[in-house]
C-alpha atoms as a PDB file:
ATOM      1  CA  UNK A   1     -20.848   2.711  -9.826  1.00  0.00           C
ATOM      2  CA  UNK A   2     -21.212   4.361 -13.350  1.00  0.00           C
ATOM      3  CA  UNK A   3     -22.359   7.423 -14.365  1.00  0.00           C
ATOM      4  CA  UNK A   4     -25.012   6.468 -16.814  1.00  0.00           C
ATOM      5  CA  UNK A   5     -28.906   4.972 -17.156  1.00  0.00           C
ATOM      6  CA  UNK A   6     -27.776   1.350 -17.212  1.00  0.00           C
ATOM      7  CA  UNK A   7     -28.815  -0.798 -13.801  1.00  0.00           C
ATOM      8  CA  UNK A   8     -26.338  -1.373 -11.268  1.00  0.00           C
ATOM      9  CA  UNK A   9     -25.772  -4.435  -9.602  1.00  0.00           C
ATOM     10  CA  UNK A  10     -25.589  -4.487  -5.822  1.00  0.00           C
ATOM     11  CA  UNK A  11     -24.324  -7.446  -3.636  1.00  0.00           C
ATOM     12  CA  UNK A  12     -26.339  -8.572  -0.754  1.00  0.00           C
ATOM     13  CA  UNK A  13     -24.777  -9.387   2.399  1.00  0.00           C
ATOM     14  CA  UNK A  14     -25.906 -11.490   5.225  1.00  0.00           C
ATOM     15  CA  UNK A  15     -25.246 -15.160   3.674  1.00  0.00           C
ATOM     16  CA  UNK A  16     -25.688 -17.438   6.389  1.00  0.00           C
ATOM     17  CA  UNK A  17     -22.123 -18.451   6.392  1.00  0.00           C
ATOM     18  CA  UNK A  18     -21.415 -14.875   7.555  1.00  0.00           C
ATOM     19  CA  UNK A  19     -24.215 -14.698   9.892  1.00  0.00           C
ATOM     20  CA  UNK A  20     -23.184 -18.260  11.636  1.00  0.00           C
ATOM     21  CA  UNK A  21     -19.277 -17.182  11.508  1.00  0.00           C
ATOM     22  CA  UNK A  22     -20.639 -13.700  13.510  1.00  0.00           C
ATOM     23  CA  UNK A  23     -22.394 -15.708  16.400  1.00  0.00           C
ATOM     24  CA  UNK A  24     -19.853 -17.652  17.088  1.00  0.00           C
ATOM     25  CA  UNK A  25     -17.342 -14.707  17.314  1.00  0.00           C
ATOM     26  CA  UNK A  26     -19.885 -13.270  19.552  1.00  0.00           C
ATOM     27  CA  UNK A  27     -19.915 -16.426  21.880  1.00  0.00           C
ATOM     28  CA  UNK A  28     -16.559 -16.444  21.929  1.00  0.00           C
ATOM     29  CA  UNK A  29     -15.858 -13.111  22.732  1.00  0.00           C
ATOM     30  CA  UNK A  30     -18.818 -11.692  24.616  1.00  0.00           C
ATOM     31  CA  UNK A  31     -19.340  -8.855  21.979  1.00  0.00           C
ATOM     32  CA  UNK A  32     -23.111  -9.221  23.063  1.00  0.00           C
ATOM     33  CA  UNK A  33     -23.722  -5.704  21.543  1.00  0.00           C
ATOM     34  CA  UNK A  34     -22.478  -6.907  18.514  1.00  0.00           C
ATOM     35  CA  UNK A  35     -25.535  -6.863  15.873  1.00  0.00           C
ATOM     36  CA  UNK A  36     -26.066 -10.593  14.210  1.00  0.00           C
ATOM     37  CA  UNK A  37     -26.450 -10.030  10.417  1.00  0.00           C
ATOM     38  CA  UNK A  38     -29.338 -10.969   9.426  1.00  0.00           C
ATOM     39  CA  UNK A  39     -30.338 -11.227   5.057  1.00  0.00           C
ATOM     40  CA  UNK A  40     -29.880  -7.005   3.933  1.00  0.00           C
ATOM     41  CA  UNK A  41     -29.062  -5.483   1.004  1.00  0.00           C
ATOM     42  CA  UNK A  42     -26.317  -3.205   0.795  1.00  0.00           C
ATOM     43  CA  UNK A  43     -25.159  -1.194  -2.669  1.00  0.00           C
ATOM     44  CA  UNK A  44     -21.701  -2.729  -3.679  1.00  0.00           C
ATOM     45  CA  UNK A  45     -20.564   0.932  -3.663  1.00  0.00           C
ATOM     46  CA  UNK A  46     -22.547   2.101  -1.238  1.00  0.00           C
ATOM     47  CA  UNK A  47     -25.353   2.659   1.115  1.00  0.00           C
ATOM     48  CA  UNK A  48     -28.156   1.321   2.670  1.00  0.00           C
ATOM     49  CA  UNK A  49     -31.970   1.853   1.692  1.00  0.00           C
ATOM     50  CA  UNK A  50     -34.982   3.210   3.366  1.00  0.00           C
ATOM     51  CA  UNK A  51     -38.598   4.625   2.189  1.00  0.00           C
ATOM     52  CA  UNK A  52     -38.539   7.713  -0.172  1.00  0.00           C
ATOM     53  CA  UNK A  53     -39.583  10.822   2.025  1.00  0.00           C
ATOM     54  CA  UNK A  54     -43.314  11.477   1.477  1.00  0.00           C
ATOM     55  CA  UNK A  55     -44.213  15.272   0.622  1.00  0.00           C
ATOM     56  CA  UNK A  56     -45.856  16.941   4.089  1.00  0.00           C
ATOM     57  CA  UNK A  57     -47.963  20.301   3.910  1.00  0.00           C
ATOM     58  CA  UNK A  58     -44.281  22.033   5.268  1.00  0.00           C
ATOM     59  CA  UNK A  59     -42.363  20.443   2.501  1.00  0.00           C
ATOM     60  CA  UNK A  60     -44.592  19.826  -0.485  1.00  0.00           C
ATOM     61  CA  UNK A  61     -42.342  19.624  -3.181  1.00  0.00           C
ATOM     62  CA  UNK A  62     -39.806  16.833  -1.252  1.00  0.00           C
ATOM     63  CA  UNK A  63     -40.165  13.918  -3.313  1.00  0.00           C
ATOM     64  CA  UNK A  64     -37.559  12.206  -4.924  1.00  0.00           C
ATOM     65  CA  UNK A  65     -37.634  10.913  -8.402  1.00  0.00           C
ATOM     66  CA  UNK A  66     -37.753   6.833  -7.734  1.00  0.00           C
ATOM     67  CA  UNK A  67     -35.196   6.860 -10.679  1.00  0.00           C
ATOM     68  CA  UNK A  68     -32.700   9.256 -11.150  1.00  0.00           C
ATOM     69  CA  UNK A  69     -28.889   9.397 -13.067  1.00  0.00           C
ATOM     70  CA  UNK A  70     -26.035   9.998 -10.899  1.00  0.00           C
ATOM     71  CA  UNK A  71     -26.000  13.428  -9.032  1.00  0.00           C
ATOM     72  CA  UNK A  72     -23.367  15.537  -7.056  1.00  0.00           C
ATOM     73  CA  UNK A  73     -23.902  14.694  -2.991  1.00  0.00           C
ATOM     74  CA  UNK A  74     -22.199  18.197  -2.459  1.00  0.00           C
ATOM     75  CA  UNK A  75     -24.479  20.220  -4.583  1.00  0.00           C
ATOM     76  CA  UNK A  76     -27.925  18.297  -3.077  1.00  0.00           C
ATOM     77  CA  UNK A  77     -26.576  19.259   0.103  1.00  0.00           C
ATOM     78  CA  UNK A  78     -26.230  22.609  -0.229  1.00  0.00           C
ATOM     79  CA  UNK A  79     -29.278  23.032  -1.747  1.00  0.00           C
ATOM     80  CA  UNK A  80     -32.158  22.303   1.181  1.00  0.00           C
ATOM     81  CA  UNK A  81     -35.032  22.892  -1.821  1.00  0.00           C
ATOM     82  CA  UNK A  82     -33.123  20.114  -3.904  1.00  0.00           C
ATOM     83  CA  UNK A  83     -36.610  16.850  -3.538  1.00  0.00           C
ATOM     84  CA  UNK A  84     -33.670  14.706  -2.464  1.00  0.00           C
ATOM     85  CA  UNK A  85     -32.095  16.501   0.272  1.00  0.00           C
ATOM     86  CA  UNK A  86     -33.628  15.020   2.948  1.00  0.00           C
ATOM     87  CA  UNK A  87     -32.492  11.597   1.779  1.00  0.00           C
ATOM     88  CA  UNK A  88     -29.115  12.212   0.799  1.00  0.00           C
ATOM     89  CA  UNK A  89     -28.342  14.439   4.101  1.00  0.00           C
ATOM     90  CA  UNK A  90     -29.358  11.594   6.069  1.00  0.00           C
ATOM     91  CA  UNK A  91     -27.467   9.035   4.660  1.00  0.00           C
ATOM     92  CA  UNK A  92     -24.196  10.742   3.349  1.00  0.00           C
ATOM     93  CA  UNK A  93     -22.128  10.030   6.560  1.00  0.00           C
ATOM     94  CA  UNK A  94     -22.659   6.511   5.979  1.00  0.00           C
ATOM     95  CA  UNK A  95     -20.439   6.320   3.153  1.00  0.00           C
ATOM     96  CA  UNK A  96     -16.803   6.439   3.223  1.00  0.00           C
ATOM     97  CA  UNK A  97     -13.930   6.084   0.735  1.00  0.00           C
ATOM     98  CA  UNK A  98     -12.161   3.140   0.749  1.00  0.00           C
ATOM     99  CA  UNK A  99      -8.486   4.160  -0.810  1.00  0.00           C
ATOM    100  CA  UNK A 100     -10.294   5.219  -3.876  1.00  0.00           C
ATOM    101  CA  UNK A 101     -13.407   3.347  -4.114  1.00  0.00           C
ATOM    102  CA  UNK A 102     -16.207   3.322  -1.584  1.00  0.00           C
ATOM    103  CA  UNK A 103     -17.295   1.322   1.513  1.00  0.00           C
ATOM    104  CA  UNK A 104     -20.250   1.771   4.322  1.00  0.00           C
ATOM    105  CA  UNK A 105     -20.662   2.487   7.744  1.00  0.00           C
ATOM    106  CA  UNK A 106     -23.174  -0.282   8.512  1.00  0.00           C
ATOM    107  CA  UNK A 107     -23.769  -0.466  12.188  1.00  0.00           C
ATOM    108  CA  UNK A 108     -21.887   1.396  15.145  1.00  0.00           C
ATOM    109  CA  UNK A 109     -23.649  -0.994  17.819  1.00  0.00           C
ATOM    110  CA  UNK A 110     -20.541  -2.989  19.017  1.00  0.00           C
ATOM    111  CA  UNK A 111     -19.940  -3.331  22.642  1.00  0.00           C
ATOM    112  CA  UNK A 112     -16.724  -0.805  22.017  1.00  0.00           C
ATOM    113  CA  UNK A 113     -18.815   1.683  20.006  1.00  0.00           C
ATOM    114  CA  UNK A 114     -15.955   0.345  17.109  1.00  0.00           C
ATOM    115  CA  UNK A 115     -17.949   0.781  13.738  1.00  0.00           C
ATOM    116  CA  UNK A 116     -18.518  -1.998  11.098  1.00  0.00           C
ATOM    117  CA  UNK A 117     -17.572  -1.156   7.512  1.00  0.00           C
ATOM    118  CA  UNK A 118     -19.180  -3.240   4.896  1.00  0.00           C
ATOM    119  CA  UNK A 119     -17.514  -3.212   1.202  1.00  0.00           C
ATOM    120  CA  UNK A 120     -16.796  -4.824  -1.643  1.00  0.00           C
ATOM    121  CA  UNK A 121     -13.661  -7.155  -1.465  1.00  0.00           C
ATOM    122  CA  UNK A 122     -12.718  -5.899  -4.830  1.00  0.00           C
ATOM    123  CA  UNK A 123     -12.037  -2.514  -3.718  1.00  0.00           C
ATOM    124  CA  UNK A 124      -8.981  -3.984  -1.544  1.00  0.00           C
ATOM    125  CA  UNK A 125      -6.632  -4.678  -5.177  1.00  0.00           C
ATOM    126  CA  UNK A 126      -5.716  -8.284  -5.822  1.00  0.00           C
ATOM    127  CA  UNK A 127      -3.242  -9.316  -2.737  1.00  0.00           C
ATOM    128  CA  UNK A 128      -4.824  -7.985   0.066  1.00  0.00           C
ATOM    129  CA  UNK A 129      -6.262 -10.772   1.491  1.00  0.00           C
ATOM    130  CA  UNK A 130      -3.679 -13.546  -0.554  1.00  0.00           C
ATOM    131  CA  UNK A 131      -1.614 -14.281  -3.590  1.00  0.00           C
ATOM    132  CA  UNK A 132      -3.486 -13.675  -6.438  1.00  0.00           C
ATOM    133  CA  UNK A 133      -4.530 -17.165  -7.941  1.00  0.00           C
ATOM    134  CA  UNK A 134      -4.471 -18.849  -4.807  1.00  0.00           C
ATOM    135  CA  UNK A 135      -7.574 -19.778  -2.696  1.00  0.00           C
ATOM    136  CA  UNK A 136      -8.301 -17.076  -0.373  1.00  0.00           C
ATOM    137  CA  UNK A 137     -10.232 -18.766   2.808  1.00  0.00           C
ATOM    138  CA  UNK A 138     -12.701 -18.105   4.323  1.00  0.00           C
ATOM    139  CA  UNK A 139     -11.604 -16.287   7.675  1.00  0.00           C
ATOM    140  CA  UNK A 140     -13.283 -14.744  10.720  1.00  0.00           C
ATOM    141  CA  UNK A 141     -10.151 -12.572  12.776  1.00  0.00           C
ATOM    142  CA  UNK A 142      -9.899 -10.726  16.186  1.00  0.00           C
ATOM    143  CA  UNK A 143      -9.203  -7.394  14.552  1.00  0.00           C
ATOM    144  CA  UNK A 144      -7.242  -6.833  17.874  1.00  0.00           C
ATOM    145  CA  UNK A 145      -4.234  -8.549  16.548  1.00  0.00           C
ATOM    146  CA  UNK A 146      -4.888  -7.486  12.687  1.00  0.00           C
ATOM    147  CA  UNK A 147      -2.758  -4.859  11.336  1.00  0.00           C
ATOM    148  CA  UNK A 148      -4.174  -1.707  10.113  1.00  0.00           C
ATOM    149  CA  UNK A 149      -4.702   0.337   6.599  1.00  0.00           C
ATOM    150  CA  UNK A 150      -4.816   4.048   6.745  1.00  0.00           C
ATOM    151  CA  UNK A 151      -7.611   3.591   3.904  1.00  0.00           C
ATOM    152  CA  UNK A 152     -10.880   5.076   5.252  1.00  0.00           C
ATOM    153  CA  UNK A 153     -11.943   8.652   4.810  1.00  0.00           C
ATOM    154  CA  UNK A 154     -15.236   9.543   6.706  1.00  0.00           C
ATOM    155  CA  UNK A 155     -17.453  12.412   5.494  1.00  0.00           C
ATOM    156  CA  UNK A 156     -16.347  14.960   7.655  1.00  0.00           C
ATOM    157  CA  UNK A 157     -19.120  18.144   7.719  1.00  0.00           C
ATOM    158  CA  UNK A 158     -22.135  18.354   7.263  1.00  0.00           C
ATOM    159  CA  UNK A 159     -21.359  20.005   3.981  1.00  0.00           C
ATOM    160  CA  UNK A 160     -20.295  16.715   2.255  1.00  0.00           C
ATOM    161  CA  UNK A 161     -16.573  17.509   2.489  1.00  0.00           C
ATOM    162  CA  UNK A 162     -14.294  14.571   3.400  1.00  0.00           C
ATOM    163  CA  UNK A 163     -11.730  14.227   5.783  1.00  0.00           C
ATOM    164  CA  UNK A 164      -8.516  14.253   4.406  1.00  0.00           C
ATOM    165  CA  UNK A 165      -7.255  12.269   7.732  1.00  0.00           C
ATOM    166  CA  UNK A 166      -7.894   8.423   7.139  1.00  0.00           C
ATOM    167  CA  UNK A 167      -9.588   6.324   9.250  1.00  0.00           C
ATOM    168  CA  UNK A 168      -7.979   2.587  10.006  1.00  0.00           C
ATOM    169  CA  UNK A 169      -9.128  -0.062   8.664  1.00  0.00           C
ATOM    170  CA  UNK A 170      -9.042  -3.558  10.220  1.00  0.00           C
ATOM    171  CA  UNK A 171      -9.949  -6.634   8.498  1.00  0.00           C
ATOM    172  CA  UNK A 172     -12.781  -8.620  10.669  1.00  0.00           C
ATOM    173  CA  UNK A 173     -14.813 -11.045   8.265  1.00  0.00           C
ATOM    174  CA  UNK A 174     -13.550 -12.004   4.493  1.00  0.00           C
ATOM    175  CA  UNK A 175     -15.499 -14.988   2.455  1.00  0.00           C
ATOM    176  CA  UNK A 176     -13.745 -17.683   0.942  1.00  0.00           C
ATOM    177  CA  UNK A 177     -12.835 -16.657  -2.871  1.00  0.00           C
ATOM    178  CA  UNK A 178     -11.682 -19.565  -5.393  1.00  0.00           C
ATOM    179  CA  UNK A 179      -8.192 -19.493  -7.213  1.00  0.00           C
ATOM    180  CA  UNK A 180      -9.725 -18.566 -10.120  1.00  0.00           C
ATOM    181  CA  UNK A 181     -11.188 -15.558  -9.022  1.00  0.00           C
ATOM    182  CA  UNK A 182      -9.026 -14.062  -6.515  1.00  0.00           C
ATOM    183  CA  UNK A 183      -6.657 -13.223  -9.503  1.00  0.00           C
ATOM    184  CA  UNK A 184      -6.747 -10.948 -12.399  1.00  0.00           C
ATOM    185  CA  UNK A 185      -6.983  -7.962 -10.300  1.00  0.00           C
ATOM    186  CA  UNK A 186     -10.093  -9.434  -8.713  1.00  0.00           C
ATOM    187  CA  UNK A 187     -12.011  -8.887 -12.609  1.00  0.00           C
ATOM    188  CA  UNK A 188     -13.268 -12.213 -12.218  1.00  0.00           C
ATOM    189  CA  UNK A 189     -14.626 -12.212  -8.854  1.00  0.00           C
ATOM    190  CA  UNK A 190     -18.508 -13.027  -8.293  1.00  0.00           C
ATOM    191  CA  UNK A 191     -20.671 -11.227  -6.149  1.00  0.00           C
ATOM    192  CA  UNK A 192     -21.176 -14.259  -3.603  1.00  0.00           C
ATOM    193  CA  UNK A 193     -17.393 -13.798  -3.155  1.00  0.00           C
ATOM    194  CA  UNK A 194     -17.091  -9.904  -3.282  1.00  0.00           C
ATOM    195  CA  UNK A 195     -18.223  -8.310   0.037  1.00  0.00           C
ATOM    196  CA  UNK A 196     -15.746  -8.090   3.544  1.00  0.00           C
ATOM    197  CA  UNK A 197     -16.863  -7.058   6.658  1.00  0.00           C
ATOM    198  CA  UNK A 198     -13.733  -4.541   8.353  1.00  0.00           C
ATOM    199  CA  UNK A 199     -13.311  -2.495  11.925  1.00  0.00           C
ATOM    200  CA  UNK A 200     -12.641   1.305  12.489  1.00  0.00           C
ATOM    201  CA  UNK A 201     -12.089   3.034  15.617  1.00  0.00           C
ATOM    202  CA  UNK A 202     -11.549   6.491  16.406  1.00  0.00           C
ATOM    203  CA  UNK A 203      -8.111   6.792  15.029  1.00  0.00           C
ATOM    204  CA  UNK A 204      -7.352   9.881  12.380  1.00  0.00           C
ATOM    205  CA  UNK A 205      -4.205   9.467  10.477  1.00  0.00           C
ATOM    206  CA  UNK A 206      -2.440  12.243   9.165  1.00  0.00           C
ATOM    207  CA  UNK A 207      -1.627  11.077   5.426  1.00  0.00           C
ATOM    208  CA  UNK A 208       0.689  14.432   3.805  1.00  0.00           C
ATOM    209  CA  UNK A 209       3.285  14.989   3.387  1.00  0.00           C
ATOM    210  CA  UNK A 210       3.713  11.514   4.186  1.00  0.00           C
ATOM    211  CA  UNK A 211       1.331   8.373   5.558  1.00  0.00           C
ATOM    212  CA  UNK A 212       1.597   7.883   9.255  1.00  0.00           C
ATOM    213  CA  UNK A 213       1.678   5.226  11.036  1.00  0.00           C
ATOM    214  CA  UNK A 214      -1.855   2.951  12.473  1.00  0.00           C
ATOM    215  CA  UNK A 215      -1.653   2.143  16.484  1.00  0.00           C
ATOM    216  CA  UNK A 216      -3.371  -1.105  17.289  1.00  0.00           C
ATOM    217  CA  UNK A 217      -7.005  -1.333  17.244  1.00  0.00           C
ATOM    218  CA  UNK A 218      -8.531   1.108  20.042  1.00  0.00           C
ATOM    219  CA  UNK A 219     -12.058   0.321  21.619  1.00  0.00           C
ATOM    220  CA  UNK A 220     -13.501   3.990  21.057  1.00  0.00           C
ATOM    221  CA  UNK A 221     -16.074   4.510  18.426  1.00  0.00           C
ATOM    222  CA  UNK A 222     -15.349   6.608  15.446  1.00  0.00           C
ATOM    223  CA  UNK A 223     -17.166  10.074  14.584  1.00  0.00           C
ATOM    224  CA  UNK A 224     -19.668   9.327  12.023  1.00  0.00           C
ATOM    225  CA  UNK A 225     -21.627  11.971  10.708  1.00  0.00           C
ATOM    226  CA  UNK A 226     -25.290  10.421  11.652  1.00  0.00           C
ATOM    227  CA  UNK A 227     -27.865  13.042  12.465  1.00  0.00           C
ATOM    228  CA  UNK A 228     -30.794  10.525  12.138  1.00  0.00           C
ATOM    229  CA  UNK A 229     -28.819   7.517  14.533  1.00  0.00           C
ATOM    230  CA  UNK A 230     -28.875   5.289  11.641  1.00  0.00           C
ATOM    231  CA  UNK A 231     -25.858   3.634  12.661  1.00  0.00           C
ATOM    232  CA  UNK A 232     -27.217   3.570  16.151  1.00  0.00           C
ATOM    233  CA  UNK A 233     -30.405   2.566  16.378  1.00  0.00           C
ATOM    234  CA  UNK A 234     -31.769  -0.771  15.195  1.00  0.00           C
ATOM    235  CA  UNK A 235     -32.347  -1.796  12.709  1.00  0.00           C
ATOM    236  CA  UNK A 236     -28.781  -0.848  11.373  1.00  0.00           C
ATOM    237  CA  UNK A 237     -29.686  -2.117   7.794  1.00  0.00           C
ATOM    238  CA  UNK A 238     -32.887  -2.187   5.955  1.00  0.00           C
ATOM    239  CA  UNK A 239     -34.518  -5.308   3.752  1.00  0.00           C
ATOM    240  CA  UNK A 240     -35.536  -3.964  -0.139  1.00  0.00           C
ATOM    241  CA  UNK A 241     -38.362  -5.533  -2.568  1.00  0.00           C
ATOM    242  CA  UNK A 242     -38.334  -5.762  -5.731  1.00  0.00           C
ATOM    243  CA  UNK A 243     -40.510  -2.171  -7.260  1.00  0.00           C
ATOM    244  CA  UNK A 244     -38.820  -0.701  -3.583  1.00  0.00           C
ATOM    245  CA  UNK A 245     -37.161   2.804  -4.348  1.00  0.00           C
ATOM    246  CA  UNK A 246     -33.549   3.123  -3.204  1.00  0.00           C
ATOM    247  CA  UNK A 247     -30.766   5.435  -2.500  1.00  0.00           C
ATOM    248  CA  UNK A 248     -26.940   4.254  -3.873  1.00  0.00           C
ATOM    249  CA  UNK A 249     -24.319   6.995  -2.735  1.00  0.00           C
ATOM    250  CA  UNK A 250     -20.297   6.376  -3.305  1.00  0.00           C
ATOM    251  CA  UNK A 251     -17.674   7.533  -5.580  1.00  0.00           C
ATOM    252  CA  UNK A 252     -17.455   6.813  -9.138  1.00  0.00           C
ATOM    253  CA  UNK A 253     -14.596   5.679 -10.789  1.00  0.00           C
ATOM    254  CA  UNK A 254     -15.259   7.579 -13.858  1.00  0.00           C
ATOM    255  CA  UNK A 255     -17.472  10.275 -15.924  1.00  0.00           C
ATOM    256  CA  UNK A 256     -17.911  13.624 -14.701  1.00  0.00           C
ATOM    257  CA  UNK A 257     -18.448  12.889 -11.478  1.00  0.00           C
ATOM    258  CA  UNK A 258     -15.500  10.558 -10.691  1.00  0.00           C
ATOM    259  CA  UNK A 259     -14.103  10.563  -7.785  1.00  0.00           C
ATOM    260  CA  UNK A 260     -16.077  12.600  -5.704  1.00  0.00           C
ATOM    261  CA  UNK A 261     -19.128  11.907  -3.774  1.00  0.00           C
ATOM    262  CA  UNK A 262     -22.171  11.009  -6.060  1.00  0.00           C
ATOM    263  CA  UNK A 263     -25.897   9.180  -5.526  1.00  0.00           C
ATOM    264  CA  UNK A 264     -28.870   8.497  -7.029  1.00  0.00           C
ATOM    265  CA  UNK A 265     -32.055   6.866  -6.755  1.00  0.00           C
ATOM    266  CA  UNK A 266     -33.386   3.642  -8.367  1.00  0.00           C
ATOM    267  CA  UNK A 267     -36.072   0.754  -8.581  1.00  0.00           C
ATOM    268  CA  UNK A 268     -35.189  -2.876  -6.807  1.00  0.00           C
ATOM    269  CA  UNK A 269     -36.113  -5.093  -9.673  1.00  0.00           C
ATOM    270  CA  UNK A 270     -37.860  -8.686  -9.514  1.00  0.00           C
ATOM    271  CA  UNK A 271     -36.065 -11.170 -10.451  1.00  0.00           C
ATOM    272  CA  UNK A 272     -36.922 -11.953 -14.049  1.00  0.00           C
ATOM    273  CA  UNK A 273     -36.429  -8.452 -14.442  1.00  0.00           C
ATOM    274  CA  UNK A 274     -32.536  -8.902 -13.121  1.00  0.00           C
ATOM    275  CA  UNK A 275     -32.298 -11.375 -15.586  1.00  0.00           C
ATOM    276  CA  UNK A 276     -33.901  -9.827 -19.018  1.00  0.00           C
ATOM    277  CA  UNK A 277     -31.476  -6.695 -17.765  1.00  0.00           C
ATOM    278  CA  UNK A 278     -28.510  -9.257 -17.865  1.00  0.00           C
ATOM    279  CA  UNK A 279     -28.980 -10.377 -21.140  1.00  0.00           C
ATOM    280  CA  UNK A 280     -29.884  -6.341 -22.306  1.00  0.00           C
ATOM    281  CA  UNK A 281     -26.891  -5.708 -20.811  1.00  0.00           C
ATOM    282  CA  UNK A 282     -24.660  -8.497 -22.144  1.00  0.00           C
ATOM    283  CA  UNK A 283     -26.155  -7.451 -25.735  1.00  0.00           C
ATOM    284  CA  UNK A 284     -24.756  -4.070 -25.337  1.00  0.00           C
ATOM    285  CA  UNK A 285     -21.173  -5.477 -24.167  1.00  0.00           C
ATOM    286  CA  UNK A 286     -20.909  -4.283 -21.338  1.00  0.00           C
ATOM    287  CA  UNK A 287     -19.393  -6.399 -18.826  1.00  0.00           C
ATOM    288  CA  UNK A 288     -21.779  -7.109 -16.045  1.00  0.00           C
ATOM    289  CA  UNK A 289     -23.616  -8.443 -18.919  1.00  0.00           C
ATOM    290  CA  UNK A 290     -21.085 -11.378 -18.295  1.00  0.00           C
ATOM    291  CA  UNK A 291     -21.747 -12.269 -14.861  1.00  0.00           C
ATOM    292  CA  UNK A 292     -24.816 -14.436 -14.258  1.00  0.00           C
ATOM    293  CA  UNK A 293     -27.504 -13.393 -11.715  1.00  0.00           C
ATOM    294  CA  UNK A 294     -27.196 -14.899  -8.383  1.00  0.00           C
ATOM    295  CA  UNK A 295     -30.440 -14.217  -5.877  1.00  0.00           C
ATOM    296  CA  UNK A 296     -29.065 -15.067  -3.218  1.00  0.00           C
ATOM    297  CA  UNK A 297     -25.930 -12.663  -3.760  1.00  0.00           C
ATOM    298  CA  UNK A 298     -26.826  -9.533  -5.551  1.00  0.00           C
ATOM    299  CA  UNK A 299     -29.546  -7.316  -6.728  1.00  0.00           C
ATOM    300  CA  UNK A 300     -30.348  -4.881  -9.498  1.00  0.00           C
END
């Protein structure tokens, strides 16, 4: 997630290899509460999407730019006047940190009231999931017998301020990844191969002076901050279109506002559009300029 103009990619989840490796973990276990993913689009960084609020005769100035740079989640919420507070207040709680990076809360309907954490596998570090330049396979796990990660951090108040006690992460879904891109600290890796699907519970982890150590998976639900049920109610996702107006939230990993909460709002574009911005892109050097557009994996 950058802190500039230039069109961010997003990676779509819900490839039918994922949605036919969920119902059968569902058969098998009984998790009949657990939501079958079904084709969304979910920021790589990030978020979810849903319709820009409309201004109403008892808040006429709340509309959001449908294109906007990167902005301070803190200072929008602090600010009730602010056209995107509405928005962002909903939807900060969704987002987490993942070590450094960022990851979402996509659904807390599980039979346990555990919460499913979407991300991008890059955000894990070359290793997690396998030697780097090895085939990583595809692999569906009962995150009952997975070892944790103190790696989450929820948002904690209402305020935007994060928890400084992690959350545990458990691995539940990974794709398969190809030798050659499950190396090179994960540079190389395409969005078709770049998403995981992980577990948290209600565990908090103290993490100063020193780490502490992850019990097993417990079946209690985690506190998200949700004041709209988003996480609760379905659906837990929400389909975009290209000219659709979106919200991306997570934490940049550089620019002024790196490393602490940030969002802003963009337009879905079609798909000829995703690929004229490629090649604009690839003109100017930067690198996403060098990864070719994939419809059925990603977005801009």
């Amino acid at each position: 997630m950058k802190s500039s103009h230039i069109p961010k990619r997003w990676r779509v989840y819900g490839f039918l290899s994922l949605a036919v490796a969920f119902t059968f973990f569902i058969l098998a276990c009984g998790e009949s509460a657990i939501p079958t993913p079904t084709p969304m689009s979910t920021p790589t960084a990030t978020l979810s999407s849903t319709a820009i609020p409309t201004a109403t005769p008892d808040s006429p100035n709340r509309l959001c730019q449908p294109v906007t740079p990167l902005f301070s989640v803190v200072e929008v919420i602090s600010d009730q006047d602010h056209p995107c507070w509405e928005w962002v207040y909903k939807l900060q709680g969704r987002v987490t940190r993942s070590g450094q990076q960022s990851a979402s809360v996509w659904s807390l309907r599980t039979e346990a009231g555990t919460g499913l954490v979407v991300s991008a596998l890059h955000t894990l570090g070359e290793g997690y999931l396998g030697p780097g330049g090895s085939l990583i396979e595809e692999r569906l796990r009962d995150p009952a017998e997975e070892p944790g990660a103190t790696r989450i951090f929820l948002v904690k108040d209402k305020d935007g301020s994060v928890d400084r006690l992690a959350s545990v992460l458990f691995i539940l879904y990974n794709p398969e990844v190809p030798p050659e891109q499950s190396g090179n600290f994960l540079r190389d890796i395409l969005p078709r191969h770049d998403f995981f699907v992980g577990v948290i519970d209600s565990q908090k982890v103290v993490m100063e002076p020193f780490p502490g150590e992850p019990a097993p998976l417990r079946h209690e639900p985690p506190v998200i901050l949700d004041p709209s049920d988003l996480t609760t109610v379905a659906p837990t996702y929400a389909d975009v279109n290209p000219g659709d107006a979106v919200v991306l939230i997570g934490y940049p990993q550089e620019g002024d506002l790196a490393g602490i909460p940030a969002a802003s709002i963009g337009r879905v574009l079609s798909d000829p559009e995703a690929r004229d911005t490629i090649k604009e892109l690839a003109a100017l050097g930067d690198e996403e300029g060098g990864i070719g557009y994939d419809p059925e994996a990603d977005a801009y």
